[in-house]
N, C-alpha and C. Protein backbone atom coordinates (compact mmCIF):
# COMPACT_ATOMS: atom_id res chain seq x y z
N UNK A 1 2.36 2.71 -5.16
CA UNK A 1 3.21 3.46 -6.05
C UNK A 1 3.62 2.58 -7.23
N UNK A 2 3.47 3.20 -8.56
CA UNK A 2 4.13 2.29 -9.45
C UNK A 2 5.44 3.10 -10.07
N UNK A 3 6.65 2.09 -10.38
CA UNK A 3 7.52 2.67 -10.72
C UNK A 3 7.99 2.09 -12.14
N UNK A 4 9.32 2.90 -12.41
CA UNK A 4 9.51 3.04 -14.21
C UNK A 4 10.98 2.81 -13.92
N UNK A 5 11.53 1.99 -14.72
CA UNK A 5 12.98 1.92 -14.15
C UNK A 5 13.53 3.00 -15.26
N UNK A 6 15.19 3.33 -15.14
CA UNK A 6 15.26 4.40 -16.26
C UNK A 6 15.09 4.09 -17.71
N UNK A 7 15.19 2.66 -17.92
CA UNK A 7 15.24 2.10 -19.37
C UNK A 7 13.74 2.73 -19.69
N UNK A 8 12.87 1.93 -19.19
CA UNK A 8 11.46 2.32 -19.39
C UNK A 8 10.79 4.32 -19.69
N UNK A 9 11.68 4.71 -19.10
CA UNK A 9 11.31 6.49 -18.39
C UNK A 9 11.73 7.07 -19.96
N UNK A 10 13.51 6.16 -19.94
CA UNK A 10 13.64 7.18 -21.46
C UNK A 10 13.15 6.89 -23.03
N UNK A 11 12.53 5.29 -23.01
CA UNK A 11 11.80 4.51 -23.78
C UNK A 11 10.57 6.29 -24.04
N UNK A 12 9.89 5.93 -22.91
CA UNK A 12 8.59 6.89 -23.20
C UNK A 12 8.63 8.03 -23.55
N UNK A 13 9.71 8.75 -22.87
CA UNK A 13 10.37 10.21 -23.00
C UNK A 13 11.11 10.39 -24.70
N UNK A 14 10.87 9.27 -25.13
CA UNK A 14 11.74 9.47 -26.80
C UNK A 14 10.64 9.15 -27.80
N UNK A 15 9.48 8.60 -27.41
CA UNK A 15 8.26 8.03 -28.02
C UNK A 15 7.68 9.59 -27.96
N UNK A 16 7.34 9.83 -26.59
CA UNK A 16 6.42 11.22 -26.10
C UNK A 16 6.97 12.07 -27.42
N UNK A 17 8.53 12.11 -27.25
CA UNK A 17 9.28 13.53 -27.75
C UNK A 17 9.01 13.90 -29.55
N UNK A 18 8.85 12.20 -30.09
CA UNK A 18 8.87 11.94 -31.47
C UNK A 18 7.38 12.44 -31.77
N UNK A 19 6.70 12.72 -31.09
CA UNK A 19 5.16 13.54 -31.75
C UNK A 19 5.14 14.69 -31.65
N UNK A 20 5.77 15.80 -30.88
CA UNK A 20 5.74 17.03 -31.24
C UNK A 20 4.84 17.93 -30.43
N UNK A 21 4.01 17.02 -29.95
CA UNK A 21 2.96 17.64 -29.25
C UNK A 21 2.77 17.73 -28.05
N UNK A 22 2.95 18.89 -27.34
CA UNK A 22 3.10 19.53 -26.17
C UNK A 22 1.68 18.84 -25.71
N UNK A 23 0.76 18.65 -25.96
CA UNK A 23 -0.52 18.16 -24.81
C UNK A 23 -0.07 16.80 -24.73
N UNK A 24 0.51 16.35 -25.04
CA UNK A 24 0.70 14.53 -25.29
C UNK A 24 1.19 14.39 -23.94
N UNK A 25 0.52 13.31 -23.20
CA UNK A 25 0.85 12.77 -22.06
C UNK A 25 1.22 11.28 -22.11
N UNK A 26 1.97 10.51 -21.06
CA UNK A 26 1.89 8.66 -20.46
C UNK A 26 0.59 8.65 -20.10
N UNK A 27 -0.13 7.46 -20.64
CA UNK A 27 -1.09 7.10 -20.06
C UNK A 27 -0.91 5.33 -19.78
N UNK A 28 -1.06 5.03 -18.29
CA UNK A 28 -0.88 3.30 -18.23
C UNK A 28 -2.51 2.92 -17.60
N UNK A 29 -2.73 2.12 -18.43
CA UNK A 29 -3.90 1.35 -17.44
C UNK A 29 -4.19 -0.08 -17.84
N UNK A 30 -4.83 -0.64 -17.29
CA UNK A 30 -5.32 -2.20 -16.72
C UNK A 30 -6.40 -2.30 -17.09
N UNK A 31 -6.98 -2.94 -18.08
CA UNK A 31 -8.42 -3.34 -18.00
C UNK A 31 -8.31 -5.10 -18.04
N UNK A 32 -9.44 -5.18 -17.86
CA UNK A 32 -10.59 -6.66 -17.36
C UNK A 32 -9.52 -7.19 -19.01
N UNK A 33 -9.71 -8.18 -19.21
CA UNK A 33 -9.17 -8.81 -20.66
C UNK A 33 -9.83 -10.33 -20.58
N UNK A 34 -11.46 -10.52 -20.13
CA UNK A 34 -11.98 -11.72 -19.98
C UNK A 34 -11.30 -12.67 -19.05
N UNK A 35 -11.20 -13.81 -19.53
CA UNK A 35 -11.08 -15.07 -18.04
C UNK A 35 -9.42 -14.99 -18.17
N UNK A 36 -8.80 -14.35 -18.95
CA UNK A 36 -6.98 -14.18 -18.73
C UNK A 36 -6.74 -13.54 -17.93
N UNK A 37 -7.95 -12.57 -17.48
CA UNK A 37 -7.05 -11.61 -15.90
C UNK A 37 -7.18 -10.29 -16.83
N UNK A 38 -5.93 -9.40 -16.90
CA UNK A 38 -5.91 -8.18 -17.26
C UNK A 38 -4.85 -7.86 -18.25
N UNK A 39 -5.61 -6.62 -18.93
CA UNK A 39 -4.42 -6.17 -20.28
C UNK A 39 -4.00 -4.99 -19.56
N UNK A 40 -2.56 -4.91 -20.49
CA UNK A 40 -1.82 -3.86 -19.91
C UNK A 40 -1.53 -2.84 -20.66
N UNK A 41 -1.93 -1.30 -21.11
CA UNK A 41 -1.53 -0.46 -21.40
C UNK A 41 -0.83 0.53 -21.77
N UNK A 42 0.30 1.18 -22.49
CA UNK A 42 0.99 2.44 -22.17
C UNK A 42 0.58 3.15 -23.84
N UNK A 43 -0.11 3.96 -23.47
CA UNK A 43 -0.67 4.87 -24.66
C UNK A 43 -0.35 6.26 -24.39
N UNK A 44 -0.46 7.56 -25.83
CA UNK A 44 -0.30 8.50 -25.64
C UNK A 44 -1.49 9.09 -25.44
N UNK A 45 -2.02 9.77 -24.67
CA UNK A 45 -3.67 10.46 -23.97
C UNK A 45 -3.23 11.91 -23.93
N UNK A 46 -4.44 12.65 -24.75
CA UNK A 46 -4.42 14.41 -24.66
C UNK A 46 -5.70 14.71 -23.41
N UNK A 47 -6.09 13.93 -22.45
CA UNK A 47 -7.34 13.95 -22.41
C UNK A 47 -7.00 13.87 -20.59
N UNK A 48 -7.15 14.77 -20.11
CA UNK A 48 -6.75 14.41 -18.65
C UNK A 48 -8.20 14.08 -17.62
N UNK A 49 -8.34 13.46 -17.08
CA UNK A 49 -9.87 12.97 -16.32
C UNK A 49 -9.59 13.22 -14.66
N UNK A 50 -10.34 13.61 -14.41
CA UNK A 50 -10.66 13.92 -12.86
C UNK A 50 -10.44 12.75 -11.88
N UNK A 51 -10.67 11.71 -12.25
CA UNK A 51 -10.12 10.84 -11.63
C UNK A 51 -8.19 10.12 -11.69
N UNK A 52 -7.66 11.07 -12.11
CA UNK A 52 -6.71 10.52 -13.01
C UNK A 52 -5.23 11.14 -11.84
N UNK A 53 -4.67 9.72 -11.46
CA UNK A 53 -3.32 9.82 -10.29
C UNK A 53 -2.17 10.25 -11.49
N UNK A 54 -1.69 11.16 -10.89
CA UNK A 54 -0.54 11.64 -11.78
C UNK A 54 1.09 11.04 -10.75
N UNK A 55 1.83 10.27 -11.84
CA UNK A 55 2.88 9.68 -11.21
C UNK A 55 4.38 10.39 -11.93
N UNK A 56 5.41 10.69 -11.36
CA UNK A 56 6.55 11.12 -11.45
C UNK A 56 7.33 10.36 -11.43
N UNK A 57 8.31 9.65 -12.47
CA UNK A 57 9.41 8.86 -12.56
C UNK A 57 10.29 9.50 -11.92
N UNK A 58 11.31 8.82 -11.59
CA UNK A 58 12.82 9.24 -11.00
C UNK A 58 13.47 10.42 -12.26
N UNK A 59 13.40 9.64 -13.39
CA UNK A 59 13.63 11.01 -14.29
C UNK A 59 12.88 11.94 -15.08
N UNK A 60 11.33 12.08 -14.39
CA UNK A 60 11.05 13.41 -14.42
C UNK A 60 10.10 13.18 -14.87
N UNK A 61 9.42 12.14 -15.83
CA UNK A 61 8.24 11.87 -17.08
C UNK A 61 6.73 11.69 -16.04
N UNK A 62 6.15 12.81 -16.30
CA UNK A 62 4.98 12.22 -15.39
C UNK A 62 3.91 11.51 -16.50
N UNK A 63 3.40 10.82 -15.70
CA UNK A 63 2.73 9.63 -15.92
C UNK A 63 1.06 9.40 -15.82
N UNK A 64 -0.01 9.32 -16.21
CA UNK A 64 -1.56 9.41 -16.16
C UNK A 64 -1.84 7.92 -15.56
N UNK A 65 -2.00 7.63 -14.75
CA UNK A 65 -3.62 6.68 -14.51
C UNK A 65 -4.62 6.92 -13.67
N UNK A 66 -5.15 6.16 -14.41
CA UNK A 66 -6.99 6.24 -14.02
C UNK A 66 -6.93 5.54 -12.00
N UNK A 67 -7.90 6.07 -11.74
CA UNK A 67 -8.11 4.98 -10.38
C UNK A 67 -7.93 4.03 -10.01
N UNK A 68 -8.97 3.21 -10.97
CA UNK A 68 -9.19 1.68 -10.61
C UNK A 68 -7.66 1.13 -11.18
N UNK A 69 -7.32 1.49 -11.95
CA UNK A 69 -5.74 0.96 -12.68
C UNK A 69 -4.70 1.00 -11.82
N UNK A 70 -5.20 2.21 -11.18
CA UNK A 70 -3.80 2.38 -10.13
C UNK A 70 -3.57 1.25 -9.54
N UNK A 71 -5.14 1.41 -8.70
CA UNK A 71 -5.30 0.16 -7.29
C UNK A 71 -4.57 -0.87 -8.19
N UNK A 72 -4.96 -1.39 -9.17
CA UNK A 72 -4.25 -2.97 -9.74
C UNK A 72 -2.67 -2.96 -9.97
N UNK A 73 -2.48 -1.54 -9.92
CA UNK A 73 -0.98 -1.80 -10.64
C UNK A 73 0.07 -1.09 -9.55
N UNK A 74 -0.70 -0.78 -8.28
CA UNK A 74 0.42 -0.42 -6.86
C UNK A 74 1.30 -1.48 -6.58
N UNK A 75 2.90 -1.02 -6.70
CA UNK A 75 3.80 -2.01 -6.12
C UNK A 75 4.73 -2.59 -7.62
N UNK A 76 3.53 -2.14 -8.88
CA UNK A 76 4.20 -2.86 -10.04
C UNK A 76 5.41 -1.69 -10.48
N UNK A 77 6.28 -2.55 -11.43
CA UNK A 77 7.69 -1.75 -12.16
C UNK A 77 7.10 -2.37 -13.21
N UNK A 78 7.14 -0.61 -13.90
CA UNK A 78 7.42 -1.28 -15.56
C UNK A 78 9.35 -0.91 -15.87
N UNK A 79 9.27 -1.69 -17.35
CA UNK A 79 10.81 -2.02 -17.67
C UNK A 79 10.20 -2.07 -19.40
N UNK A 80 11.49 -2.13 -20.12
CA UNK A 80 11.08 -2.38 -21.30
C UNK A 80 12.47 -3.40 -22.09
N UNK A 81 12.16 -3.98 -22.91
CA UNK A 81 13.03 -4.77 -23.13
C UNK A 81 14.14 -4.47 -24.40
């Protein structure tokens, strides 16, 4: 499970809200980033994929990742500063 603390939930929920656009989703994912390990993600995605875990914050913002992202990012909290 990955979680969003509320700072983070209403961060996205005020980003999401400032485009207007009802298809606009959270999208988080993880890719490869060469011999540093991995980059970290949070983009806006209209594009929903079949492979794609849908996650529910405590306050409500659901959330897109891909598979393989998940597996890397189970157990993680995002926060924002």
């Amino acid at each position: 499970m990955i979680s969003f603390t509320d700072a983070a939930t209403a961060a996205l929920r005020s980003f999401l809200s400032s485009e207007q656009d009802p298809e606009l989703f959270v999208r988080l994912r993880a890719a490869g980033s060469g011999c540093t390990g991995y980059a970290y993600t949070l983009l806006l995605d209209d594009v929903r994929r079949k492979n794609d875990r849908v996650f529910t914050t405590e306050g409500g913002l659901k959330i897109h990742v891909d598979e393989s992202s998940a597996l890397l990012l189970a157990g993680s909290l995002v926060d924002v500063d």
